[in-house]
N, C-alpha and C. Protein backbone atom coordinates (compact mmCIF):
# COMPACT_ATOMS: atom_id res chain seq x y z
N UNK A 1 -31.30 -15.29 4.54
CA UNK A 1 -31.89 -14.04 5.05
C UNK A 1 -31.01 -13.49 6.17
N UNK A 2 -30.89 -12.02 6.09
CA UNK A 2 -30.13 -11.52 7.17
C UNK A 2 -30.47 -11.61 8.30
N UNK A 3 -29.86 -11.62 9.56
CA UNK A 3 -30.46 -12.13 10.92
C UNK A 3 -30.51 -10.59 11.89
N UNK A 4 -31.38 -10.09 11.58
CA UNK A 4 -31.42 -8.60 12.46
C UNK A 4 -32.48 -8.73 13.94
N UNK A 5 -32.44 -9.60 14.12
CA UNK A 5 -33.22 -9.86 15.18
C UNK A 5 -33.50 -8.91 16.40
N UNK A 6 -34.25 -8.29 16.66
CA UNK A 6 -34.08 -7.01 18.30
C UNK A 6 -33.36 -6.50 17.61
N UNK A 7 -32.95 -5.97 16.34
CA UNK A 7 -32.25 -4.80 16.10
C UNK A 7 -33.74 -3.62 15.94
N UNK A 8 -33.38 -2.06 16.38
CA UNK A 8 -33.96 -1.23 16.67
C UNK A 8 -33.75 -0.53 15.13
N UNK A 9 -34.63 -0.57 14.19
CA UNK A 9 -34.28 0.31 13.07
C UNK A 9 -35.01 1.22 12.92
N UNK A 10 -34.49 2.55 12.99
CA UNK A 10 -34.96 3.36 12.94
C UNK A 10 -35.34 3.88 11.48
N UNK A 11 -36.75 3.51 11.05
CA UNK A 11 -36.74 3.51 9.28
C UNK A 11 -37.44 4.74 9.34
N UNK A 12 -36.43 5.38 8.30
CA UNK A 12 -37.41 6.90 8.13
C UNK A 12 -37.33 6.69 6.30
N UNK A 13 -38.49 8.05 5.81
CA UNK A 13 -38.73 7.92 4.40
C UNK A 13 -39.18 9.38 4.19
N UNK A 14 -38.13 9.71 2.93
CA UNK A 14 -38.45 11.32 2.41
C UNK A 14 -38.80 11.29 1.43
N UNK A 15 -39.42 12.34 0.41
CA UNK A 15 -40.21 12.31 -0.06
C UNK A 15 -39.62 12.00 -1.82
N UNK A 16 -39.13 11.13 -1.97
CA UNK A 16 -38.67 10.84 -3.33
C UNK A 16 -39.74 9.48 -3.65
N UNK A 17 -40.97 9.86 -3.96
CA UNK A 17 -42.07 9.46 -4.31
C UNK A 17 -42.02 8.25 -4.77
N UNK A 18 -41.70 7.96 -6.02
CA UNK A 18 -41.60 7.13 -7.39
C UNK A 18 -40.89 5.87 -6.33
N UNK A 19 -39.97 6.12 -5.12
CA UNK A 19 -39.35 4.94 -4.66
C UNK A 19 -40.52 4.27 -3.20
N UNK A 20 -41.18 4.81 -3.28
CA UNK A 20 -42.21 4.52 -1.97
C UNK A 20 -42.09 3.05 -2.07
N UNK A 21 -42.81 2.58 -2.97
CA UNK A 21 -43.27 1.15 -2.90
C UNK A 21 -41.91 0.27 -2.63
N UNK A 22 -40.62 0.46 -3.54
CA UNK A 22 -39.49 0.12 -2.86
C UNK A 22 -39.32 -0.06 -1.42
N UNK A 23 -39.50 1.14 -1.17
CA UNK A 23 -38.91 1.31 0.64
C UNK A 23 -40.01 0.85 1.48
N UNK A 24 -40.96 0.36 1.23
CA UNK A 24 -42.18 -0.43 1.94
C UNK A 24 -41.65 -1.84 1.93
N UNK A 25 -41.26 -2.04 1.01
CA UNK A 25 -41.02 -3.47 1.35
C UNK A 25 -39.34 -3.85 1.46
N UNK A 26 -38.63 -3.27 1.53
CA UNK A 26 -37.72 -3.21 2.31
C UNK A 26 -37.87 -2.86 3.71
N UNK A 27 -39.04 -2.02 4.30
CA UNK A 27 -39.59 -2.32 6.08
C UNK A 27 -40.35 -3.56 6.35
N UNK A 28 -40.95 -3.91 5.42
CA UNK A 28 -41.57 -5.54 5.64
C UNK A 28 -40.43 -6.64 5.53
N UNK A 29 -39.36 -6.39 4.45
CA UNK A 29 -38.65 -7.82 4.59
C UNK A 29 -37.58 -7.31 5.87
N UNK A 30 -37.38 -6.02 6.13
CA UNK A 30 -36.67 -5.98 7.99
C UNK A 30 -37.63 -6.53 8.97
N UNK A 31 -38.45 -6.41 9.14
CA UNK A 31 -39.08 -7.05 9.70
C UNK A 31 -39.45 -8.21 9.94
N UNK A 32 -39.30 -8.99 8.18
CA UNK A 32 -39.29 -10.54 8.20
C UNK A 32 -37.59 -11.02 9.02
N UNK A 33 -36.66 -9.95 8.95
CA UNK A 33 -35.68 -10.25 9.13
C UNK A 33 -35.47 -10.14 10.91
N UNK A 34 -36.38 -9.90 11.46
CA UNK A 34 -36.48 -9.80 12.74
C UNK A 34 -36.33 -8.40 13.37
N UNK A 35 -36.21 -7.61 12.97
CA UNK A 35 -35.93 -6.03 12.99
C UNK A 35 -37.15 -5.00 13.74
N UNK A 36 -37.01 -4.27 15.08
CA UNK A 36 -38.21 -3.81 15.26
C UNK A 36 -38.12 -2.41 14.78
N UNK A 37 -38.99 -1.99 14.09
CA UNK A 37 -38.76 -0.81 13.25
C UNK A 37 -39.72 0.28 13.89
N UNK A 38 -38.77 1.55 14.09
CA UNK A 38 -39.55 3.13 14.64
C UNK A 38 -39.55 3.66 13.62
N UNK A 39 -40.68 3.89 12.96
CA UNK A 39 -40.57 4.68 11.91
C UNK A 39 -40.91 6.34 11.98
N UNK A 40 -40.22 6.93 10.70
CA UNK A 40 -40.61 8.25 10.83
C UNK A 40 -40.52 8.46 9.20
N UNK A 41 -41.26 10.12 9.45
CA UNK A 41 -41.43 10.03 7.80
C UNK A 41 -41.11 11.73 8.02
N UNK A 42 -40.22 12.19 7.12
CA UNK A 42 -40.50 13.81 6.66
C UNK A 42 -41.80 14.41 6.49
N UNK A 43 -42.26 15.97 6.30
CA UNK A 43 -42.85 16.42 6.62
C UNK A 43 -43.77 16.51 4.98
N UNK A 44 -43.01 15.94 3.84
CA UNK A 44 -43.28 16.26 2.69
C UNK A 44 -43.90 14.24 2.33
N UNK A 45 -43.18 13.39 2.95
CA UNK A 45 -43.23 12.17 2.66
C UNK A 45 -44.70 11.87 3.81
N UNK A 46 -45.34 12.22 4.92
CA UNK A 46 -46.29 12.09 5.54
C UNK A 46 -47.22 13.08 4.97
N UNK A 47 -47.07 14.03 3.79
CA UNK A 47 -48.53 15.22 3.87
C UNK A 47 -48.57 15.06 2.29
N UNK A 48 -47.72 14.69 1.41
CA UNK A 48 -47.83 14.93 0.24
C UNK A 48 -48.30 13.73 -1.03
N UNK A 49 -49.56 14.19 -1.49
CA UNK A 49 -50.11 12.47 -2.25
C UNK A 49 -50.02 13.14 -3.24
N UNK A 50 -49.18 12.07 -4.41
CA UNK A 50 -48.77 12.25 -5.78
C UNK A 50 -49.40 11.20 -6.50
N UNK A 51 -49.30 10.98 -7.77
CA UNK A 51 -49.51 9.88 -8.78
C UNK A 51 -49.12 8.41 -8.13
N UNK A 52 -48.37 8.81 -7.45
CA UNK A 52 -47.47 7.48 -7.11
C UNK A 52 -48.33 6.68 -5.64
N UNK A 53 -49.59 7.31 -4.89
CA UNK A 53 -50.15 6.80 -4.69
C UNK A 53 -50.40 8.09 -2.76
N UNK A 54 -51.85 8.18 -2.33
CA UNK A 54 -51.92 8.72 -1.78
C UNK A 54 -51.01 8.77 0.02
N UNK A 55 -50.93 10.46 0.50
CA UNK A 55 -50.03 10.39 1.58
C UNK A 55 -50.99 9.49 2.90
N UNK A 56 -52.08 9.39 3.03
CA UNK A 56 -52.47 8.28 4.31
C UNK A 56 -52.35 7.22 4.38
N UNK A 57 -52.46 6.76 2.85
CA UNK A 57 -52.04 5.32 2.50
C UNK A 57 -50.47 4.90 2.48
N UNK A 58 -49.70 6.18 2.35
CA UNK A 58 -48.22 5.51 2.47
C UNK A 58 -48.32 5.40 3.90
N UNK A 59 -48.51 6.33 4.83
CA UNK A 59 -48.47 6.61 6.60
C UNK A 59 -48.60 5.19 7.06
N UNK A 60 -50.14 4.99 6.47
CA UNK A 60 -50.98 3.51 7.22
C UNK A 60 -50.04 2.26 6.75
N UNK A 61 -49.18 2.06 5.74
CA UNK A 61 -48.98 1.42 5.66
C UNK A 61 -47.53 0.73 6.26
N UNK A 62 -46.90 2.05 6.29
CA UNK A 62 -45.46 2.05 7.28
C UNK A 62 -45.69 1.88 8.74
N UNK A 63 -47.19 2.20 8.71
CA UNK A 63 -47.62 1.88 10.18
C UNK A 63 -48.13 0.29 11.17
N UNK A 64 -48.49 0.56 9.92
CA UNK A 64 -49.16 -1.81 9.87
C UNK A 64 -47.67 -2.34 10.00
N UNK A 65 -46.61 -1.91 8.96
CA UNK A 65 -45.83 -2.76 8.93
C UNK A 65 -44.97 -2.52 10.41
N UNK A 66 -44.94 -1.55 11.10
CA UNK A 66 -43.80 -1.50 11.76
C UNK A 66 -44.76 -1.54 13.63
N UNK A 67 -45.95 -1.67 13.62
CA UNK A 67 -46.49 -2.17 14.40
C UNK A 67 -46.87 -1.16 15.25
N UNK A 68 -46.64 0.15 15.03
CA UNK A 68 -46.74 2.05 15.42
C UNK A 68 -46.39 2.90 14.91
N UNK A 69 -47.09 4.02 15.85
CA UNK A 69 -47.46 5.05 14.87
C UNK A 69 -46.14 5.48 14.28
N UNK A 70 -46.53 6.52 13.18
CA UNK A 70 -45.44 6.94 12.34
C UNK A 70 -44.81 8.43 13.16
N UNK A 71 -43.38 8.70 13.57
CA UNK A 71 -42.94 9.89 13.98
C UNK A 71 -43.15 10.74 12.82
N UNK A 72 -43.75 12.13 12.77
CA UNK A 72 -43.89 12.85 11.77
C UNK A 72 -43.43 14.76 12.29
N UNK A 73 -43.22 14.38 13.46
CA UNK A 73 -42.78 15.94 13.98
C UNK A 73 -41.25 15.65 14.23
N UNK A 74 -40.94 17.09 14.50
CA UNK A 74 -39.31 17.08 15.05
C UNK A 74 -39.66 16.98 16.63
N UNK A 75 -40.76 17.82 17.31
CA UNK A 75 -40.74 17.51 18.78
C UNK A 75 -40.46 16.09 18.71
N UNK A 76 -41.61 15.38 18.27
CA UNK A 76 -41.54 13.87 18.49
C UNK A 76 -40.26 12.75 18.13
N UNK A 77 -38.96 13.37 16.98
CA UNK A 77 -38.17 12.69 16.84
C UNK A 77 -37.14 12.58 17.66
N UNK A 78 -37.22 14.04 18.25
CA UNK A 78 -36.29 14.61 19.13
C UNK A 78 -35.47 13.15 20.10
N UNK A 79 -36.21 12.95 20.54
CA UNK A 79 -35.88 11.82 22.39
C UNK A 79 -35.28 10.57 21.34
N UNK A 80 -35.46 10.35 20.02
CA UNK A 80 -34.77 8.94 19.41
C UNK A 80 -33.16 8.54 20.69
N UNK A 81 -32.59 9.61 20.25
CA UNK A 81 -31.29 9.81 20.63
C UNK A 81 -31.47 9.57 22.25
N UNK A 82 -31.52 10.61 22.67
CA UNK A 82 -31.76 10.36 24.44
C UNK A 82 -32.31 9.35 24.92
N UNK A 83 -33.68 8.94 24.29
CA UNK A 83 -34.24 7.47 24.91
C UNK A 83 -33.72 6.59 24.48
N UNK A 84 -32.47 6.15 23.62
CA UNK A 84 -32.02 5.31 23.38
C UNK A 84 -32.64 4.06 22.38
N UNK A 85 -33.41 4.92 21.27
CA UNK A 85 -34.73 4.13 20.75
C UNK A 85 -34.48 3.21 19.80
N UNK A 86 -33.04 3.66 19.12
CA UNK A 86 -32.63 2.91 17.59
C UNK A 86 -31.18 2.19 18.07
N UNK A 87 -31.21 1.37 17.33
CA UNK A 87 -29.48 0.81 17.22
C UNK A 87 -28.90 1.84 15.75
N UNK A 88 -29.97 1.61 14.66
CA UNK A 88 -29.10 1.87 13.10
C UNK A 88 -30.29 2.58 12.98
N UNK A 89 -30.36 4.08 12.26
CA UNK A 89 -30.93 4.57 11.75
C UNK A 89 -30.70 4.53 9.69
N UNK A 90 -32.21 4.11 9.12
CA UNK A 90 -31.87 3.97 7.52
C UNK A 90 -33.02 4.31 7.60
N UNK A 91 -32.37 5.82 6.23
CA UNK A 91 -33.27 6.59 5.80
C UNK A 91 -33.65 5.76 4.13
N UNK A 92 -34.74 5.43 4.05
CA UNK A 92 -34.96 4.72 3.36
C UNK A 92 -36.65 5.46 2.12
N UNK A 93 -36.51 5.99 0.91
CA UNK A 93 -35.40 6.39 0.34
C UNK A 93 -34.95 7.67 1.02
N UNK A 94 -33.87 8.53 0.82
CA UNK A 94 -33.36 9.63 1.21
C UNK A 94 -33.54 10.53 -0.19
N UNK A 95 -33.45 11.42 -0.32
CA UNK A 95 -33.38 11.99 -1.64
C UNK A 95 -32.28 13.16 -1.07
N UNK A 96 -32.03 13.72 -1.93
CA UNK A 96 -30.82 14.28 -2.29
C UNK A 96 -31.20 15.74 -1.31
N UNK A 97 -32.12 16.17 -1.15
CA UNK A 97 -32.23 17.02 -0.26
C UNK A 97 -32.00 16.98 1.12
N UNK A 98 -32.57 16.46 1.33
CA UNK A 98 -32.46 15.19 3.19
C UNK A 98 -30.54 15.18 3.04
N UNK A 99 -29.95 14.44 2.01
CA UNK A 99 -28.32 14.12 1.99
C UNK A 99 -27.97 15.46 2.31
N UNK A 100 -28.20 16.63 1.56
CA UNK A 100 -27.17 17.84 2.04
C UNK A 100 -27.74 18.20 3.21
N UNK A 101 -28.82 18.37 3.56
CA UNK A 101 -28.88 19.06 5.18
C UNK A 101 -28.51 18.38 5.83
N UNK A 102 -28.08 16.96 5.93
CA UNK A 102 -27.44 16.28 6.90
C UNK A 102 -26.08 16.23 6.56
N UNK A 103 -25.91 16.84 5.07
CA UNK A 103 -23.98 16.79 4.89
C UNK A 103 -23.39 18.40 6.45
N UNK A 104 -24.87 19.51 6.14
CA UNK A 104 -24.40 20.56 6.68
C UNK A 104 -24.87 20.39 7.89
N UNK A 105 -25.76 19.45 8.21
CA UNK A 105 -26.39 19.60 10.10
C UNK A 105 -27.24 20.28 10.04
N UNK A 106 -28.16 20.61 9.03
CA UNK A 106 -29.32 21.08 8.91
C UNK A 106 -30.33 20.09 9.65
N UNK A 107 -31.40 20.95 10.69
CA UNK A 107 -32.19 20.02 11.52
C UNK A 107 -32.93 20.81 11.41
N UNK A 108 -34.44 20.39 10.30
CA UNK A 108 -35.97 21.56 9.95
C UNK A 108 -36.78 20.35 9.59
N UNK A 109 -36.53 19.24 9.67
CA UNK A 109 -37.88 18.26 9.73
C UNK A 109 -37.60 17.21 10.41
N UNK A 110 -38.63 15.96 10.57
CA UNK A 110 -38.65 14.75 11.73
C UNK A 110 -37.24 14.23 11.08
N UNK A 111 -37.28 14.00 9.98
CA UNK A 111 -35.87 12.50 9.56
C UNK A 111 -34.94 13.29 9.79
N UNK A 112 -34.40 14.80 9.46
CA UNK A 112 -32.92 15.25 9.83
C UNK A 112 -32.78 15.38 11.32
N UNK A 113 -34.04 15.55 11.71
CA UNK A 113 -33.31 15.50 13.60
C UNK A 113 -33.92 14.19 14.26
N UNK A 114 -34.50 13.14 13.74
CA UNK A 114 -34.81 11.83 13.68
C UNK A 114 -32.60 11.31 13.50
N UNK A 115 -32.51 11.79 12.66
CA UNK A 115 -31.03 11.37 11.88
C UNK A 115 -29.97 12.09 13.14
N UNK A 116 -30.42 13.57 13.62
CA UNK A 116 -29.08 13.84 14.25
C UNK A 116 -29.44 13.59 15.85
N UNK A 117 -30.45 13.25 16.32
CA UNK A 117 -30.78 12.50 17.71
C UNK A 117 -30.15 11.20 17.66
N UNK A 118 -30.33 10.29 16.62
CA UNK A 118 -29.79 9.11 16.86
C UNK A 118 -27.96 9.38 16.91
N UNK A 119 -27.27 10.36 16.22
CA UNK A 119 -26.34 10.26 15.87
C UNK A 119 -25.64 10.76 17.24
N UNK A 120 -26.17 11.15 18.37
CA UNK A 120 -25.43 11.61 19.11
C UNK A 120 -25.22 10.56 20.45
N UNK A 121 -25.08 9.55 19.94
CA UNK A 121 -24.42 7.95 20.48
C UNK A 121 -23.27 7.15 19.41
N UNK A 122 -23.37 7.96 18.57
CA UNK A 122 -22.23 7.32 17.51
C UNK A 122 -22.41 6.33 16.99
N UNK A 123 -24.05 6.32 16.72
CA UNK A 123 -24.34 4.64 16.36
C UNK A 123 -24.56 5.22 14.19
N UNK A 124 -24.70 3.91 13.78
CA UNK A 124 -25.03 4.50 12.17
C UNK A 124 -25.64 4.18 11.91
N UNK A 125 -25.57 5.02 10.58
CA UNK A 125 -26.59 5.80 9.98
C UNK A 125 -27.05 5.07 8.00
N UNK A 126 -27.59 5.01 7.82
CA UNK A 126 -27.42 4.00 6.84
C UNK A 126 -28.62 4.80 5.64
N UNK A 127 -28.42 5.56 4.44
CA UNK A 127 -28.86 6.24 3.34
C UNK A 127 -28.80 5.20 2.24
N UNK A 128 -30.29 4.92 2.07
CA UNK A 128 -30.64 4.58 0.46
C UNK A 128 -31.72 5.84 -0.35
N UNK A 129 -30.08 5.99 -1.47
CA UNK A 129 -30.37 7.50 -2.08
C UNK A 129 -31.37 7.18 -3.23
N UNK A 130 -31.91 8.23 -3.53
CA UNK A 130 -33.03 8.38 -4.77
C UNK A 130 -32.77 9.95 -5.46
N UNK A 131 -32.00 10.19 -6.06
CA UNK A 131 -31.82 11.30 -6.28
C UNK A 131 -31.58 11.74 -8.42
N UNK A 132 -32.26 12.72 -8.78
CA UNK A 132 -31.94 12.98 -10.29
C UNK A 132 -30.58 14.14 -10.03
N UNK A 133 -30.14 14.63 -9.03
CA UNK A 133 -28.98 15.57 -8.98
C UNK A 133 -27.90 14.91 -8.55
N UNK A 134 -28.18 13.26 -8.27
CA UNK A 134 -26.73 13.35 -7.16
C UNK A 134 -25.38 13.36 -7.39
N UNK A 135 -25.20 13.36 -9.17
CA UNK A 135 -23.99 13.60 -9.74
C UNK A 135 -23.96 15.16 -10.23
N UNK A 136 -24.51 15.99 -9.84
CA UNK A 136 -24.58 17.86 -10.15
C UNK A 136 -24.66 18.53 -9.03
N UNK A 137 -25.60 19.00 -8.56
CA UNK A 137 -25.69 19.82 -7.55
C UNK A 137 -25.34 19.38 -6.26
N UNK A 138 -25.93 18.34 -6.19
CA UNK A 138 -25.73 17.41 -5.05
C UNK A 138 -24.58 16.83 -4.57
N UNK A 139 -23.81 16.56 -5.47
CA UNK A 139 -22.46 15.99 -5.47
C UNK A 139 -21.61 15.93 -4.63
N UNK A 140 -21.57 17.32 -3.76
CA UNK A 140 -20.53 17.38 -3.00
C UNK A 140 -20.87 17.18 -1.62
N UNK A 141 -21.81 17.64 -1.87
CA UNK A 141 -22.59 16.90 -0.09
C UNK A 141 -22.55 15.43 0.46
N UNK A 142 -22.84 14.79 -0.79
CA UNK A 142 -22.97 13.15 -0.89
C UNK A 142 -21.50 12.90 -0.52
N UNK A 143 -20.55 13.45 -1.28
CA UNK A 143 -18.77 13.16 -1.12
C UNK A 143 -18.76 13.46 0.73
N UNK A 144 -19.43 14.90 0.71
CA UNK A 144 -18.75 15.32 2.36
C UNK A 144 -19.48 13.84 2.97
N UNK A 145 -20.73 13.58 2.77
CA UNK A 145 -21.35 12.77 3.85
C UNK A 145 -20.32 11.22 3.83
N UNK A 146 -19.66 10.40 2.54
CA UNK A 146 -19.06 9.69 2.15
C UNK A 146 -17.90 9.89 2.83
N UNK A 147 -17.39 11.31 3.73
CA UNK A 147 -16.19 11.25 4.41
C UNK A 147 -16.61 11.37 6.07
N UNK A 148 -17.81 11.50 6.64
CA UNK A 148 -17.78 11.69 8.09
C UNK A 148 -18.54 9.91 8.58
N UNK A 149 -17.87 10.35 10.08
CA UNK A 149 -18.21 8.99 10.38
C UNK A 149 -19.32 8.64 10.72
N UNK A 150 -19.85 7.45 10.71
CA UNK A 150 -20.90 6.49 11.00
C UNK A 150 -22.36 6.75 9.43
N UNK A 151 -21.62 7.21 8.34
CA UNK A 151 -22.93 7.04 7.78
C UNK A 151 -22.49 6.12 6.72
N UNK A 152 -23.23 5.72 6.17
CA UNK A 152 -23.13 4.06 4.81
C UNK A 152 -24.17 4.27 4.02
N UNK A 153 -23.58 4.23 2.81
CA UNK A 153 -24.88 3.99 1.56
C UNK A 153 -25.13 2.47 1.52
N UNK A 154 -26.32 2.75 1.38
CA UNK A 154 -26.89 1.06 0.31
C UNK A 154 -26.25 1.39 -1.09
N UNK A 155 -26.17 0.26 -1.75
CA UNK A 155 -24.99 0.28 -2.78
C UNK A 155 -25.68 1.25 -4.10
N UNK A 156 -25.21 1.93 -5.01
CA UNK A 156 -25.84 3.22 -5.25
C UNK A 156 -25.53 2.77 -7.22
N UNK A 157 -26.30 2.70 -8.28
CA UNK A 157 -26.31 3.02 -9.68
C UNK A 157 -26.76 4.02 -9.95
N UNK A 158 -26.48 4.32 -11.65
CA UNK A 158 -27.52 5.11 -13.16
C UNK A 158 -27.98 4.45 -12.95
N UNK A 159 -29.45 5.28 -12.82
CA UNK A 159 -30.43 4.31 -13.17
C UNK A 159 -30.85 4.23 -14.40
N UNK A 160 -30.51 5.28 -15.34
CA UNK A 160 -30.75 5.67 -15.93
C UNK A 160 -30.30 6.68 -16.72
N UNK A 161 -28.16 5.87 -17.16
CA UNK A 161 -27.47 7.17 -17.86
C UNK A 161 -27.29 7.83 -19.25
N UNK A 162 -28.69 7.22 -20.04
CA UNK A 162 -28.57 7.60 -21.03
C UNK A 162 -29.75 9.38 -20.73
N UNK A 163 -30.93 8.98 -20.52
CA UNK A 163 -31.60 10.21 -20.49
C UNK A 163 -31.36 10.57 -18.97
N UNK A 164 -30.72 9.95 -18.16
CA UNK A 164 -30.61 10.97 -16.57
C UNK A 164 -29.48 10.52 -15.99
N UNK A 165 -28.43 11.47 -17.04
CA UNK A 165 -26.98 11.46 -16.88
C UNK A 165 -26.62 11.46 -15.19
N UNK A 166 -27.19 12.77 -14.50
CA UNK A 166 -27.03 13.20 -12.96
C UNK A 166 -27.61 12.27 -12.09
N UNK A 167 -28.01 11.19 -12.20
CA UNK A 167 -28.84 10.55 -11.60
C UNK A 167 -28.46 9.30 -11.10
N UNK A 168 -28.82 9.28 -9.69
CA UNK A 168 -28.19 7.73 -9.10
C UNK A 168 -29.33 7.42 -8.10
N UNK A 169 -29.69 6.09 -8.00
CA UNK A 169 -30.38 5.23 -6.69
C UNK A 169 -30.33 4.00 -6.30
N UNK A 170 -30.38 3.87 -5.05
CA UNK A 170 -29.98 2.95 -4.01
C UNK A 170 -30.65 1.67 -4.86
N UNK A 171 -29.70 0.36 -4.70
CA UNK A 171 -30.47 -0.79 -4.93
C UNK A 171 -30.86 -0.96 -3.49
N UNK A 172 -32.18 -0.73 -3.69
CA UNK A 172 -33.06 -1.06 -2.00
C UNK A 172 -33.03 -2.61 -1.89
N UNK A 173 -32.65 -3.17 -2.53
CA UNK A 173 -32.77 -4.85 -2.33
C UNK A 173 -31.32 -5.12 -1.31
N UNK A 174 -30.91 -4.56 -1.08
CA UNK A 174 -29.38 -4.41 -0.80
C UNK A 174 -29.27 -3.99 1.01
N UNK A 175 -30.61 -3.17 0.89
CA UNK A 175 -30.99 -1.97 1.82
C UNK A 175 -30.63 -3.20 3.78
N UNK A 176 -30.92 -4.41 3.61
CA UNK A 176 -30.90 -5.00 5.10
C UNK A 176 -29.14 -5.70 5.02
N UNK A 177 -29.09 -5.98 4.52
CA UNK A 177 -27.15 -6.60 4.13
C UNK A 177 -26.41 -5.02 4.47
N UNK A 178 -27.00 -3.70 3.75
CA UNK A 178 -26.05 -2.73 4.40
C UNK A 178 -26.11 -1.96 5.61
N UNK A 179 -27.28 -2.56 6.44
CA UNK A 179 -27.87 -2.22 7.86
C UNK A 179 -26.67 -3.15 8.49
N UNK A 180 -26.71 -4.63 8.13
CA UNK A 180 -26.25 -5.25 8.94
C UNK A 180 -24.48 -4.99 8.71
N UNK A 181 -24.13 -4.03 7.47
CA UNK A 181 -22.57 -4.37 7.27
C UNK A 181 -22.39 -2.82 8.22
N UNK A 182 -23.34 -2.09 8.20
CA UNK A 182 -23.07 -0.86 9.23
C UNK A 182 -22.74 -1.08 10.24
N UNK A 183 -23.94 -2.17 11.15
CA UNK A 183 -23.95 -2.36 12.58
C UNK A 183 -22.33 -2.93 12.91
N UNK A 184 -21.59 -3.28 11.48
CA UNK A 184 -20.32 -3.39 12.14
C UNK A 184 -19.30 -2.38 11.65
N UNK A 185 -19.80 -1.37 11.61
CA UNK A 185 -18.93 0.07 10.96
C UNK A 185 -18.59 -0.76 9.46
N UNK A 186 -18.67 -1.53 8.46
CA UNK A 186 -18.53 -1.70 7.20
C UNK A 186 -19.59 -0.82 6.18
N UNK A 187 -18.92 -0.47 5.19
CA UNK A 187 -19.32 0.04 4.09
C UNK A 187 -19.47 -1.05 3.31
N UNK A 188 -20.98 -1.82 2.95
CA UNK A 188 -21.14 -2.65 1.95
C UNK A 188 -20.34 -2.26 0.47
N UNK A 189 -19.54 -3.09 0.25
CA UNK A 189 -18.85 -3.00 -1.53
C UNK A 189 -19.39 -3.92 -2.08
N UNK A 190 -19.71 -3.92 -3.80
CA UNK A 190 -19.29 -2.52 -3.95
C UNK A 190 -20.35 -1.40 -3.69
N UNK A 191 -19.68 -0.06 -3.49
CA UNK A 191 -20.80 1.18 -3.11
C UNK A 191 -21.05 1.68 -4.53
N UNK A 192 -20.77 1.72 -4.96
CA UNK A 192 -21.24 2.07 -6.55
C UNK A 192 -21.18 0.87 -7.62
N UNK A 193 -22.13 0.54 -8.43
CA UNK A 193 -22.62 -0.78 -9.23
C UNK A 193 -22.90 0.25 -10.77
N UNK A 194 -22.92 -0.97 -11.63
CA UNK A 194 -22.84 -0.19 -13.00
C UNK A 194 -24.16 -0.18 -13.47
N UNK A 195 -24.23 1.32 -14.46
CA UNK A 195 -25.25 1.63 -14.87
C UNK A 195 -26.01 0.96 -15.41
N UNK A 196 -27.65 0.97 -15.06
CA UNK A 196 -28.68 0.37 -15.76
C UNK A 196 -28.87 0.93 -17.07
N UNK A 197 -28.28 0.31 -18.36
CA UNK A 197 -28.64 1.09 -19.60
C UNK A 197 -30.04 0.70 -19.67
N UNK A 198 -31.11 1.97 -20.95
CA UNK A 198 -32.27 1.82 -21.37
C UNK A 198 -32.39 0.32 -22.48
């Protein structure tokens, strides 16, 4: 098990639904891993209940696990940075929307200025993607973000390249090994793993 002990993780979660239960327990096994986790959630990932299971019940439960409340405003994400709150911020999942406003510095909800408060100590930043565009539309944002400093993917497949050619997501199992290969400026390899055929 990875040894993250008093590391400050700043776990945020956007709204790429279908990966919730993933990224829950990737904040429970940081936590088994010794990790004290600030969480925050986008404005779509704290208000929005889908099939995939209701929005108070995801809140409460990122909340049990990380031992407080959930950041859900931008006022409130704001001070991450200034108060010195995180070591590694991982947006955990990120979806492909969240990736380009932070390829452009777009700051309009808690995780992108959750993401650019922490960033203004030069500490990193660590994206496990969930995305059906991230080989189309998305593409080039993901490349720009793949060239500026301090951000790291968790290691990234198809999940699915027979019917969702455009489509790539984070092995979240991966998600505390690439916290810890960040905290030393490493890019966990490999960053891209081969497709899950049907």
């Amino acid at each position: 098990m990875i040894d993250l002990q008093g590391v400050r993780v700043g776990f945020a979660m956007t709204g790429s639904f279908c990966t919730f239960r993933n990224a829950l327990e990737q904040a429970q096994l940081l936590v088994s891993c010794g990790a004290v986790l600030v969480p925050v959630m986008s404005y779509h990932a704290a208000q929005i209940s889908t099939r995939f299971g209701e929005a108070k019940y995801h809140r409460e439960q990122l909340e049990e696990i990380a031992g407080r409340k959930v950041i859900c405003t931008i006022e409130d994400a704001e001070p991450i940075g200034p108060m010195q709150l995180t070591d590694v911020m991982a947006v955990v999942p990120c979806t492909s929307n969240t990736a380009s406003k932070l390829a452009l510095s777009i700051t309009d909800t808690p995780v992108t200025m959750a993401v650019k408060s922490h960033l203004r100590s030069g500490k990193p930043v660590v994206l496990a993607l969930a995305s059906n565009d991230a080989l189309a539309g998305s593409a080039k944002h993901l490349g720009m973000l793949a060239n500026l400093k301090h951000y790291y993917f968790v290691p990234l497949r198809q999940d699915d390249a027979k019917s969702k050619p455009t489509s790539l997501v984070a092995d979240f199992d991966r998600t505390a090994d690439t916290i810890a290969a960040a905290l030393e400026c490493r890019q966990l390899q490999p960053a891209l793993d081969k497709a899950v055929l049907p």
